[in-house]
PDB file of N, CA and C in Angstrom:
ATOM      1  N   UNK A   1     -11.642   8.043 -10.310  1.00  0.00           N
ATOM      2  CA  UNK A   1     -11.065   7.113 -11.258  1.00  0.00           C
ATOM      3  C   UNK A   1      -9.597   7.479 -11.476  1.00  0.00           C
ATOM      4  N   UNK A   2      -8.456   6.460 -11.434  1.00  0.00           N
ATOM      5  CA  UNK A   2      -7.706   6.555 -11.543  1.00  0.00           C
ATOM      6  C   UNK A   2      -6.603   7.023 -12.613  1.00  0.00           C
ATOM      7  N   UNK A   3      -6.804   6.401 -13.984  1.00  0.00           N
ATOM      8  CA  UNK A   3      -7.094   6.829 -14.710  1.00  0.00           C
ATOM      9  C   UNK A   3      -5.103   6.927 -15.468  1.00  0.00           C
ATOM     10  N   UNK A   4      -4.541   6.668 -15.311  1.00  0.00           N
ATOM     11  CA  UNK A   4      -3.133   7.122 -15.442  1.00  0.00           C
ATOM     12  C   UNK A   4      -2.234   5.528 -15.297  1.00  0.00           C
ATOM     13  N   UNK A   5      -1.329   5.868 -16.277  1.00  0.00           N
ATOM     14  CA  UNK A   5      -0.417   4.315 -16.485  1.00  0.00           C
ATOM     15  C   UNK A   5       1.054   4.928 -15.886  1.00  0.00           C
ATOM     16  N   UNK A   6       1.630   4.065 -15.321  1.00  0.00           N
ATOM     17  CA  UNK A   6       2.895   3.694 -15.398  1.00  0.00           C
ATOM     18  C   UNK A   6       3.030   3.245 -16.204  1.00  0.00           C
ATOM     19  N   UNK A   7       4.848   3.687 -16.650  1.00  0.00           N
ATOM     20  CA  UNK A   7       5.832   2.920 -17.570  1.00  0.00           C
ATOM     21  C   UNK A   7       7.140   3.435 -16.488  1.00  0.00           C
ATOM     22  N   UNK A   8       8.190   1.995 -16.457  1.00  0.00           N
ATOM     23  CA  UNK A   8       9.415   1.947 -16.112  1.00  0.00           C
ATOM     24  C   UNK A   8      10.137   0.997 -17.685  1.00  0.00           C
ATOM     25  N   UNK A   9      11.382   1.573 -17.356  1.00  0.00           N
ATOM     26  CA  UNK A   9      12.073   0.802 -18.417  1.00  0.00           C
ATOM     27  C   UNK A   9      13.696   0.469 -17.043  1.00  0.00           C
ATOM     28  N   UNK A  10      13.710  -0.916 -17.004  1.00  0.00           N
ATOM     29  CA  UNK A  10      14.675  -1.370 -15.663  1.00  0.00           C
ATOM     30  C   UNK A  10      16.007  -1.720 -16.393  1.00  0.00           C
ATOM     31  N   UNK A  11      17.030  -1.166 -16.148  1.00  0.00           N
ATOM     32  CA  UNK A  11      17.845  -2.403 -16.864  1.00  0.00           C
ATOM     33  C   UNK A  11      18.929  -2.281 -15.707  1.00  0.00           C
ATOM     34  N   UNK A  12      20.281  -2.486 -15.778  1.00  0.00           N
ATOM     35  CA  UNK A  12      21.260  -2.626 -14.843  1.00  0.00           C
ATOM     36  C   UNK A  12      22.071  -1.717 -14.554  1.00  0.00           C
ATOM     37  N   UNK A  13      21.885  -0.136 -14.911  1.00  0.00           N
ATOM     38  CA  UNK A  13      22.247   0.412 -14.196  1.00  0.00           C
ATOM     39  C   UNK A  13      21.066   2.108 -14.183  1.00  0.00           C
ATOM     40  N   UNK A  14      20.460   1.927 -14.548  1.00  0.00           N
ATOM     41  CA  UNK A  14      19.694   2.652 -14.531  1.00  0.00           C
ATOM     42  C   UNK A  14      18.188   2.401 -14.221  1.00  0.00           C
ATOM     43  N   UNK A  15      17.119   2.708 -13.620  1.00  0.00           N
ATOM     44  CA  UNK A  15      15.509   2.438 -13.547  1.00  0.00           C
ATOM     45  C   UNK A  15      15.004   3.826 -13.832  1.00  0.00           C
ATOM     46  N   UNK A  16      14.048   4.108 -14.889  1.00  0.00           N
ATOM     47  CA  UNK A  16      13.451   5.081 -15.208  1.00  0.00           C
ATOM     48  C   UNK A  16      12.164   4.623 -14.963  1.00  0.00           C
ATOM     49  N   UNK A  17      11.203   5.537 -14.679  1.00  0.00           N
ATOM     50  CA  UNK A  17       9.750   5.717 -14.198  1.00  0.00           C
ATOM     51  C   UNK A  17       8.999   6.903 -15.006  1.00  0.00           C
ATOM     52  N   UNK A  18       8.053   6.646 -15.139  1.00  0.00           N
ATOM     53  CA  UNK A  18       7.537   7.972 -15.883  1.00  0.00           C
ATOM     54  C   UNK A  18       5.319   7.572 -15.457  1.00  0.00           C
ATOM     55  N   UNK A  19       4.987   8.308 -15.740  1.00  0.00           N
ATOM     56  CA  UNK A  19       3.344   8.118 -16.002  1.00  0.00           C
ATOM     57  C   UNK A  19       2.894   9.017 -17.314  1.00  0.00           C
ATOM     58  N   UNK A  20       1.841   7.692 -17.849  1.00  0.00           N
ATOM     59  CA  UNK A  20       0.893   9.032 -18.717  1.00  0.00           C
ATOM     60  C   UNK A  20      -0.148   9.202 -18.911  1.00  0.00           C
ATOM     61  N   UNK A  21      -0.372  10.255 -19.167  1.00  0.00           N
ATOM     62  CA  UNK A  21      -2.173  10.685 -18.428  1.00  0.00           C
ATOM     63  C   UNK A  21      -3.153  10.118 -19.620  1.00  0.00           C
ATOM     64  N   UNK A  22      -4.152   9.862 -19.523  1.00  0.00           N
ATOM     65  CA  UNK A  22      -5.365   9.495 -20.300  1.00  0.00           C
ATOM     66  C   UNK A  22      -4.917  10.044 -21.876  1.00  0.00           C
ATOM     67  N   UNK A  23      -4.620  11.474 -21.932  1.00  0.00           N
ATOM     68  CA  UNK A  23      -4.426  12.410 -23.406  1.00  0.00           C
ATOM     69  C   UNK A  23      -3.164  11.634 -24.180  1.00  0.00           C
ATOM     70  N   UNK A  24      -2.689  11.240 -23.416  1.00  0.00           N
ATOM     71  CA  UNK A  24      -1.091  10.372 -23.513  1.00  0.00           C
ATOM     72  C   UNK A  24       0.065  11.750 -23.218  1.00  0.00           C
ATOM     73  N   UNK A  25      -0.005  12.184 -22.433  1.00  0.00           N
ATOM     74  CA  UNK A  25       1.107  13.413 -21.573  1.00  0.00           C
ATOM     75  C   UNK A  25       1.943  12.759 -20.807  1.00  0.00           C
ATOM     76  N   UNK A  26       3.108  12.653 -21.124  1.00  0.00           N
ATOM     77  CA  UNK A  26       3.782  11.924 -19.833  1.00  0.00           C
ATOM     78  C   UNK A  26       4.270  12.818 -19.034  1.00  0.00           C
ATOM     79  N   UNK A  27       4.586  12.162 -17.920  1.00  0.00           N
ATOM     80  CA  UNK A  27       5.128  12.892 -16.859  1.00  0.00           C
ATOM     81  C   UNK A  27       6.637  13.391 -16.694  1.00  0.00           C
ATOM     82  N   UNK A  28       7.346  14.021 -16.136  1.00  0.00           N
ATOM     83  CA  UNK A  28       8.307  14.313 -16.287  1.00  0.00           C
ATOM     84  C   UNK A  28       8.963  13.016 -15.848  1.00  0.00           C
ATOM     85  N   UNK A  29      10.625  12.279 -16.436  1.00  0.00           N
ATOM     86  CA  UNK A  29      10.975  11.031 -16.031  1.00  0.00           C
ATOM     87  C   UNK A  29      11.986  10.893 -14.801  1.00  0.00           C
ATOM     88  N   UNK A  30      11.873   9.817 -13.654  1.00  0.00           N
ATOM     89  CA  UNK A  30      12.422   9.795 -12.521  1.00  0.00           C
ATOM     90  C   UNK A  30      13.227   8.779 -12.777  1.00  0.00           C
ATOM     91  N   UNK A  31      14.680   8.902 -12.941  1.00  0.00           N
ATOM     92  CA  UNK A  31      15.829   8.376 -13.028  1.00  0.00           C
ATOM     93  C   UNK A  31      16.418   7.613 -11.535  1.00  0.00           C
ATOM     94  N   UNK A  32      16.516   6.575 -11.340  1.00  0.00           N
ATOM     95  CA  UNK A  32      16.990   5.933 -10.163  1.00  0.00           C
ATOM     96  C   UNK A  32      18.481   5.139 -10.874  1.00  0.00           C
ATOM     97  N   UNK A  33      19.727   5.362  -9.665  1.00  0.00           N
ATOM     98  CA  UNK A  33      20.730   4.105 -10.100  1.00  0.00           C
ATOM     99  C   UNK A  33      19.674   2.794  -9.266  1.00  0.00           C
ATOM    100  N   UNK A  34      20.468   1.943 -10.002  1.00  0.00           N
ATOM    101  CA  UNK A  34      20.091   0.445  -9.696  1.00  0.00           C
ATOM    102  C   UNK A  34      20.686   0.084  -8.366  1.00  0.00           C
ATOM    103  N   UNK A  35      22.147   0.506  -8.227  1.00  0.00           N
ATOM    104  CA  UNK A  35      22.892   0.367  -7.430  1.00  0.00           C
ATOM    105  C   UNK A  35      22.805   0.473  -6.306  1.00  0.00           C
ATOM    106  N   UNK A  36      21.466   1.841  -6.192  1.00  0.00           N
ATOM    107  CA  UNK A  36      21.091   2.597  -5.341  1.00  0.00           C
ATOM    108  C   UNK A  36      20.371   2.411  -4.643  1.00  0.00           C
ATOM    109  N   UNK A  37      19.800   1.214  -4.895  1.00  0.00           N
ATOM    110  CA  UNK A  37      18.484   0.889  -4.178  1.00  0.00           C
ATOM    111  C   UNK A  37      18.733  -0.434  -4.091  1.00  0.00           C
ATOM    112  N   UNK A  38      18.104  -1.231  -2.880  1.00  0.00           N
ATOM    113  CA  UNK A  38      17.972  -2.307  -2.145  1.00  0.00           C
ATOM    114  C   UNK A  38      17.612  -3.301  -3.166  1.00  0.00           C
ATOM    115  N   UNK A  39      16.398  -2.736  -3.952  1.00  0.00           N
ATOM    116  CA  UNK A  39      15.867  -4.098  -4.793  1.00  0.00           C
ATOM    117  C   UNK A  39      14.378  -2.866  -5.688  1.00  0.00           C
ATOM    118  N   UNK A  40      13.850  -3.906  -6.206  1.00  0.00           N
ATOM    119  CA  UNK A  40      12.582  -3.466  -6.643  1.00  0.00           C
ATOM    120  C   UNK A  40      11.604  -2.298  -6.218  1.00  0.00           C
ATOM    121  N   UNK A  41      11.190  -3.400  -5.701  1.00  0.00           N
ATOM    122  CA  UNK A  41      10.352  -2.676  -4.263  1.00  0.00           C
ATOM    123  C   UNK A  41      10.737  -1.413  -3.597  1.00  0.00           C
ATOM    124  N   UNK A  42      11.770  -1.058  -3.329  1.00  0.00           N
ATOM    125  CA  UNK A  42      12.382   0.067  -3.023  1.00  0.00           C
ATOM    126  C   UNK A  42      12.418   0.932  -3.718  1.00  0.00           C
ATOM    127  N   UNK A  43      12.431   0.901  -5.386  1.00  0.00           N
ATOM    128  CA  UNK A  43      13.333   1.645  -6.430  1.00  0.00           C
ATOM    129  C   UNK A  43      11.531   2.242  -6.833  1.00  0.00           C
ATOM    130  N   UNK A  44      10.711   1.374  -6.572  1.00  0.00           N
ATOM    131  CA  UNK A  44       9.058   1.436  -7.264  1.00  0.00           C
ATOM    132  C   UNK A  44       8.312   2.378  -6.200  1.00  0.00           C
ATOM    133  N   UNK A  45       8.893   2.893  -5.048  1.00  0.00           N
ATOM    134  CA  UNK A  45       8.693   2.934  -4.009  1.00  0.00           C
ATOM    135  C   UNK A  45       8.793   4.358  -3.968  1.00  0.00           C
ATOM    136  N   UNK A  46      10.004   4.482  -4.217  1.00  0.00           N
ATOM    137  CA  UNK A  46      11.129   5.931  -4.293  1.00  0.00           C
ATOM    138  C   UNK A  46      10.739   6.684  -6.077  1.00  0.00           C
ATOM    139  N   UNK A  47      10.728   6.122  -6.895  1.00  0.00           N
ATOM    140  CA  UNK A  47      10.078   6.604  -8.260  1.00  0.00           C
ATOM    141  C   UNK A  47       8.201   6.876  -7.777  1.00  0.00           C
ATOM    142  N   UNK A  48       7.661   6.170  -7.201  1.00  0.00           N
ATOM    143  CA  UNK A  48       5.822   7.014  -7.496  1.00  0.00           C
ATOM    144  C   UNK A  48       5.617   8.128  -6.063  1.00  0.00           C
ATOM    145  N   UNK A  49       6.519   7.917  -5.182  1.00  0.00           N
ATOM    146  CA  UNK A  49       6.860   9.260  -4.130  1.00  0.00           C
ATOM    147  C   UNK A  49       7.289  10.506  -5.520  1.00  0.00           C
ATOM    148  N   UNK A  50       8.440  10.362  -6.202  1.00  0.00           N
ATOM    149  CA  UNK A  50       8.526  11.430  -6.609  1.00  0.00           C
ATOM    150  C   UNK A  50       8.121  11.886  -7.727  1.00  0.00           C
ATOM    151  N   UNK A  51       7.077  10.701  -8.175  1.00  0.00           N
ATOM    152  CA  UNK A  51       5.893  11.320  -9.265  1.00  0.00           C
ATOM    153  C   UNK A  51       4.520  12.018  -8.467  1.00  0.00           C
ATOM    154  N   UNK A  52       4.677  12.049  -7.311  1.00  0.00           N
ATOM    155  CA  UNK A  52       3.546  12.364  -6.647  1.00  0.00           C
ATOM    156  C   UNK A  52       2.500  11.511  -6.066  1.00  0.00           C
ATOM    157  N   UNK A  53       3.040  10.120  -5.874  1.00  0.00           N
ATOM    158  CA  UNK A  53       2.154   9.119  -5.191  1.00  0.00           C
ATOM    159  C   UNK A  53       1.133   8.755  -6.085  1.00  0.00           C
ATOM    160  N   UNK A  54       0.987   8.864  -7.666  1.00  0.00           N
ATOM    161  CA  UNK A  54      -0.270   8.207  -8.532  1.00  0.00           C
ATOM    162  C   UNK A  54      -0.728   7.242  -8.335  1.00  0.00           C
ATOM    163  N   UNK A  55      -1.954   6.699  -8.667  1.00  0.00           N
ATOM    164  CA  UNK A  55      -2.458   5.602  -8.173  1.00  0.00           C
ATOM    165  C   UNK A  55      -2.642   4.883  -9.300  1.00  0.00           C
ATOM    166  N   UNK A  56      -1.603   4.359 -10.387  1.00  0.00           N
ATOM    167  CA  UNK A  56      -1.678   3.509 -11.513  1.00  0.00           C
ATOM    168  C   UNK A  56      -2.916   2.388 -11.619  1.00  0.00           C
ATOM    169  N   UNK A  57      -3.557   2.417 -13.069  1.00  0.00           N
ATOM    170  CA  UNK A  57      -4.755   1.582 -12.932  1.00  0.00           C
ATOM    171  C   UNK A  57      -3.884   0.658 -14.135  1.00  0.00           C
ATOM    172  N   UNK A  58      -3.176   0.857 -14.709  1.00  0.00           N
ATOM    173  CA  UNK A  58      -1.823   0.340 -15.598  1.00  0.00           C
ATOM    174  C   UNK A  58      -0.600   0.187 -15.754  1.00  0.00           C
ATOM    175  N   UNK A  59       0.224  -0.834 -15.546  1.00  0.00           N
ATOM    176  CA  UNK A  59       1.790  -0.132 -15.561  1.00  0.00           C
ATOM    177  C   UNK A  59       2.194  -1.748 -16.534  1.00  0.00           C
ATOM    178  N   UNK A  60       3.611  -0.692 -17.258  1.00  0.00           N
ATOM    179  CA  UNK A  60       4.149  -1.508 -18.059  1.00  0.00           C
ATOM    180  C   UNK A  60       5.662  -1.536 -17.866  1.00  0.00           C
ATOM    181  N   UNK A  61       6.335  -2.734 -17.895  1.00  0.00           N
ATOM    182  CA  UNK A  61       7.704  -2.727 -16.936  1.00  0.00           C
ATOM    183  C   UNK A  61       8.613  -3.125 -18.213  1.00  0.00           C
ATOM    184  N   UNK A  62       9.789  -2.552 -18.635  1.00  0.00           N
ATOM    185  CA  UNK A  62      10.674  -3.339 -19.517  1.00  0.00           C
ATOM    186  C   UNK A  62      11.890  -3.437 -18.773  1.00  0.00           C
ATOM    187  N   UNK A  63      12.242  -5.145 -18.796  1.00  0.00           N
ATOM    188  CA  UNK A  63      13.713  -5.417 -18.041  1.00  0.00           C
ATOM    189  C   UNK A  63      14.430  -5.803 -18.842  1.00  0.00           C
ATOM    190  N   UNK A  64      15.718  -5.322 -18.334  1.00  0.00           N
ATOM    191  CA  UNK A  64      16.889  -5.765 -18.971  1.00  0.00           C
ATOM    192  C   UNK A  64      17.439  -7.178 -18.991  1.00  0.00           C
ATOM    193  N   UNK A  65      16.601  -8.523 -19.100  1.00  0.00           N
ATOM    194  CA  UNK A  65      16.701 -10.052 -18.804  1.00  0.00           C
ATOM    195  C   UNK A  65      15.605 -10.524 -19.032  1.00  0.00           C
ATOM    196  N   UNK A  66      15.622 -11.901 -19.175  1.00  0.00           N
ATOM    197  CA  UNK A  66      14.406 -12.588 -19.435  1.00  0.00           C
ATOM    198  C   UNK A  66      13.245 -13.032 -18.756  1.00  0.00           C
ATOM    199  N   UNK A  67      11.952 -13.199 -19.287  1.00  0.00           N
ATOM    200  CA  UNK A  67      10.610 -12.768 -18.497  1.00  0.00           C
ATOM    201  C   UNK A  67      10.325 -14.173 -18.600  1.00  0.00           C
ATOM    202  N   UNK A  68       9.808 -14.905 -17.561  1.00  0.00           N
ATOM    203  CA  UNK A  68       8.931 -16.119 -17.205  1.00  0.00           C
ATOM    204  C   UNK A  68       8.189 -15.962 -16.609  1.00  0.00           C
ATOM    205  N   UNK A  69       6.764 -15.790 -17.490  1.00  0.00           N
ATOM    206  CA  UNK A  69       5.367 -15.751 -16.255  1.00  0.00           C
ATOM    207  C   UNK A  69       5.314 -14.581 -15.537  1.00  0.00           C
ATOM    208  N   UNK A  70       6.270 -13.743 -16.389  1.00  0.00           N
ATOM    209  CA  UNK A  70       5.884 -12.560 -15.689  1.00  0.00           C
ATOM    210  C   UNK A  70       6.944 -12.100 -14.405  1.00  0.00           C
ATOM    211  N   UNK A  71       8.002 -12.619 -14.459  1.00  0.00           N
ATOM    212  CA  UNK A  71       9.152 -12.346 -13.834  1.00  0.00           C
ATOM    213  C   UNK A  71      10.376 -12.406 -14.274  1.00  0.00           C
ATOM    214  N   UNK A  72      11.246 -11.532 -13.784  1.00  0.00           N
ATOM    215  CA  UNK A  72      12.057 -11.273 -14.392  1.00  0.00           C
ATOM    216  C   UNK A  72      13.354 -11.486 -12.914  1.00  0.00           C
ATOM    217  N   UNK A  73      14.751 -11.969 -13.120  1.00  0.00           N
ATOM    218  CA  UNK A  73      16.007 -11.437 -12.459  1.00  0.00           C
ATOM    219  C   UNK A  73      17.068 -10.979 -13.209  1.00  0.00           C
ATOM    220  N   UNK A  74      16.730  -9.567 -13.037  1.00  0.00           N
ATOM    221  CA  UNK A  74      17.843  -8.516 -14.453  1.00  0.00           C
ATOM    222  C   UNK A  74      19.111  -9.587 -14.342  1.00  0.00           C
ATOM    223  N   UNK A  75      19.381  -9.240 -15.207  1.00  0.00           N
ATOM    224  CA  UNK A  75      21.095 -10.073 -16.063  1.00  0.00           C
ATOM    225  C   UNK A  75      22.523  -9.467 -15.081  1.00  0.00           C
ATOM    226  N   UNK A  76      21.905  -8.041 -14.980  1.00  0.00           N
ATOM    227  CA  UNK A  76      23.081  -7.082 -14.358  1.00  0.00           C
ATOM    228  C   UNK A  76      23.160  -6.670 -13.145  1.00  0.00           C
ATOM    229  N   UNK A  77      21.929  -7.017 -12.208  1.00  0.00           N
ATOM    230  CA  UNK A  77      21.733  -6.743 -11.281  1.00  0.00           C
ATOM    231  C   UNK A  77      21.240  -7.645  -9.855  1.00  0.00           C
ATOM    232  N   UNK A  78      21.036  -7.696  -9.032  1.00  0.00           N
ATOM    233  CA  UNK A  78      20.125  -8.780  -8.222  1.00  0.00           C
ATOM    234  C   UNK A  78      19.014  -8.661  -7.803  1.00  0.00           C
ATOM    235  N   UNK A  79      18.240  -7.800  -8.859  1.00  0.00           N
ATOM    236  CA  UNK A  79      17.009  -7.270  -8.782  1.00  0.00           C
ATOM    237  C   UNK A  79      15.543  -8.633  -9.099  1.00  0.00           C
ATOM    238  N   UNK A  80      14.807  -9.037  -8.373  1.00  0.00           N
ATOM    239  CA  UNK A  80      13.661  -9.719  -9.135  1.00  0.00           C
ATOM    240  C   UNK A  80      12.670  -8.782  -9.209  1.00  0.00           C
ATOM    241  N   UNK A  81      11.859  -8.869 -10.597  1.00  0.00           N
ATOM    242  CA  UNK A  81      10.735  -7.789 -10.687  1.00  0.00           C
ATOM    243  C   UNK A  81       9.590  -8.765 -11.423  1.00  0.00           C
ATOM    244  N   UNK A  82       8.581  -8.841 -10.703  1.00  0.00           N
ATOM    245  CA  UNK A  82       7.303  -9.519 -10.584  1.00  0.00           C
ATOM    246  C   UNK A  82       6.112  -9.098 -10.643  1.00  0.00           C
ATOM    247  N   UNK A  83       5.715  -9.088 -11.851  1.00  0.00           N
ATOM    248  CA  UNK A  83       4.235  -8.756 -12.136  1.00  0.00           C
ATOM    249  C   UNK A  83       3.340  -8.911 -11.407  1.00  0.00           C
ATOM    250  N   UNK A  84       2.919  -9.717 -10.568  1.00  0.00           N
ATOM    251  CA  UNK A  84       2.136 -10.096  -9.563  1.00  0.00           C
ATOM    252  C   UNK A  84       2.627  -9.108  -8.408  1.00  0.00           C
ATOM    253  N   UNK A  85       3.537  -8.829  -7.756  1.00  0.00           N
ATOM    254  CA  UNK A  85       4.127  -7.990  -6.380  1.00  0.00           C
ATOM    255  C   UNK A  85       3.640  -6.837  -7.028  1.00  0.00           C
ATOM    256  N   UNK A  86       3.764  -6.108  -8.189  1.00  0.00           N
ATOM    257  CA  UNK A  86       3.515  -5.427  -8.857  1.00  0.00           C
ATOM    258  C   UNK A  86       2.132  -4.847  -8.848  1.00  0.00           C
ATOM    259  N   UNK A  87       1.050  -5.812  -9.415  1.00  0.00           N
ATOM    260  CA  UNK A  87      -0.118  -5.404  -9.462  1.00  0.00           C
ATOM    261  C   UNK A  87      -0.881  -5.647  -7.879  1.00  0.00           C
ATOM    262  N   UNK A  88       0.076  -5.721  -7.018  1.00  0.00           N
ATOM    263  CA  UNK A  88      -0.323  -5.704  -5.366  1.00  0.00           C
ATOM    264  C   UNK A  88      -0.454  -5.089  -5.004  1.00  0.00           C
ATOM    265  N   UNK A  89       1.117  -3.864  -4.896  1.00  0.00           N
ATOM    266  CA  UNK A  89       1.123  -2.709  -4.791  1.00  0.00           C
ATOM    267  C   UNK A  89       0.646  -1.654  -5.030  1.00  0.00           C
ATOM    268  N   UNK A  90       0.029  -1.821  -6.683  1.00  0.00           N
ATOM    269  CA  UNK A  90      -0.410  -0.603  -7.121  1.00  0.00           C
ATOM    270  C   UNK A  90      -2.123  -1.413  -7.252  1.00  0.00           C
ATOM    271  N   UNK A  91      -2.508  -2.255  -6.546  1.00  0.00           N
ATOM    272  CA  UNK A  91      -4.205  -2.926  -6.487  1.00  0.00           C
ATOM    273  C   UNK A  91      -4.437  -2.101  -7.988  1.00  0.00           C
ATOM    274  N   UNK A  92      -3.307  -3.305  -8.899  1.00  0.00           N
ATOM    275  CA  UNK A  92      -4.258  -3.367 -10.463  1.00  0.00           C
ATOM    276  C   UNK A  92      -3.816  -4.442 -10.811  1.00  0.00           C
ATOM    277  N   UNK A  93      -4.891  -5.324 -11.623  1.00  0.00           N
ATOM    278  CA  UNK A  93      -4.222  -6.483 -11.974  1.00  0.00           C
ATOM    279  C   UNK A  93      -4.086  -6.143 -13.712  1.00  0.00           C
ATOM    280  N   UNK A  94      -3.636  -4.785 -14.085  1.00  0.00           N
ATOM    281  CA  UNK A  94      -3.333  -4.825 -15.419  1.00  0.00           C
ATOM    282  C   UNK A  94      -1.833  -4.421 -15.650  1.00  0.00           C
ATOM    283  N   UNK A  95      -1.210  -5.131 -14.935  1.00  0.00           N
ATOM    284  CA  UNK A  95       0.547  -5.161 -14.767  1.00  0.00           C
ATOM    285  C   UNK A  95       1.246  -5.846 -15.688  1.00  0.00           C
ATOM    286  N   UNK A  96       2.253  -5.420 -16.851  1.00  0.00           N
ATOM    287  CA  UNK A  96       3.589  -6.716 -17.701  1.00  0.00           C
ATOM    288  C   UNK A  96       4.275  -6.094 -17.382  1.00  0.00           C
ATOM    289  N   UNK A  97       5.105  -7.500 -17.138  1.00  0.00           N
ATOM    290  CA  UNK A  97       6.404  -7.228 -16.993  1.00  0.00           C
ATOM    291  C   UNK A  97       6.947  -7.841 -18.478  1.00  0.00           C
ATOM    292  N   UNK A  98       7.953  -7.012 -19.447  1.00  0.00           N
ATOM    293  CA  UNK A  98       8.506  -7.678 -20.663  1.00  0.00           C
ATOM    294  C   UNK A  98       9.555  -7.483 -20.579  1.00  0.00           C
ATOM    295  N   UNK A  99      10.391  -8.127 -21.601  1.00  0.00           N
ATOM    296  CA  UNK A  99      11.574  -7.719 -22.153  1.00  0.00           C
ATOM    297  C   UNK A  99      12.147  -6.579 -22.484  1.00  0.00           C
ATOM    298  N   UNK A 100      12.988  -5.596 -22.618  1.00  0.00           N
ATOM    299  CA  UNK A 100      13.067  -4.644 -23.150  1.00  0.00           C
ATOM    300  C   UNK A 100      13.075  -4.454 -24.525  1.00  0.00           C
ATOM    301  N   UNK A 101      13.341  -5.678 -24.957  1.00  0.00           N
ATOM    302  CA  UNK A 101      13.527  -5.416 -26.614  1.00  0.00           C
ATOM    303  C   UNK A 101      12.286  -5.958 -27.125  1.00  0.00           C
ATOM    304  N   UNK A 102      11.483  -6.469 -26.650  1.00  0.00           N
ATOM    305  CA  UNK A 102      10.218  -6.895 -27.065  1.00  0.00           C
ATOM    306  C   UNK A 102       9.521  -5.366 -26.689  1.00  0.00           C
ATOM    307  N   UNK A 103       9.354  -4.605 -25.998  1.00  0.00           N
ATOM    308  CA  UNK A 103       8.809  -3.549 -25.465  1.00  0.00           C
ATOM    309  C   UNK A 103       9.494  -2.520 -26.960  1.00  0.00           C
ATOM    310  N   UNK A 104      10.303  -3.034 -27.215  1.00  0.00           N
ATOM    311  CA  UNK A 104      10.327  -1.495 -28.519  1.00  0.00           C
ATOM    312  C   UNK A 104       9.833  -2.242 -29.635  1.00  0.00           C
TER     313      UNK A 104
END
């Protein structure tokens, strides 16, 4: 059982990644530039390699722009981030993508 959530918080120049375990322990946090990476997919790619490859049964996404249906194209960046691509990758369909300011 998998058992462990993602949380990223995305905005435009920074992508942070983190996991937390069942007890609520998070993981130490993986800092990506935005700049730095191709797109999404890449940045989601390069953050759970260097959490150790977890196999999220949860993840919760806050972007820096507005969410329709669960997608987002940051304000600052040319990033699209999609709840659905999302819960593909990590085969969970308990994926949001929100706002950042709705997320605090």
């Amino acid at each position: 059982m998998r058992r462990v959530r993602l949380i990223a918080d995305i905005g435009g120049t920074n992508a942070r990644f983190a996991t937390v375990s069942p007890g609520g322990e998070l993981s130490a946090q993986v800092r990506l530039a935005v700049g730095g990476q191709a797109d999404f997919a890449s940045a989601l790619e390069a953050a759970l390699a260097r959490l150790g490859n977890p196999l999220p049964d949860e993840a919760m996404v806050a972007v820096a722009g507005p969410v329709h249906n669960g997608v987002c194209r940051l304000t600052n960046a040319d990033w699209i981030i999609d709840a659905q691509v999302i819960a593909g990758r990590l085969d969970s369909p308990a994926v949001q993508v929100v706002n950042d300011f709705q997320a605090v």
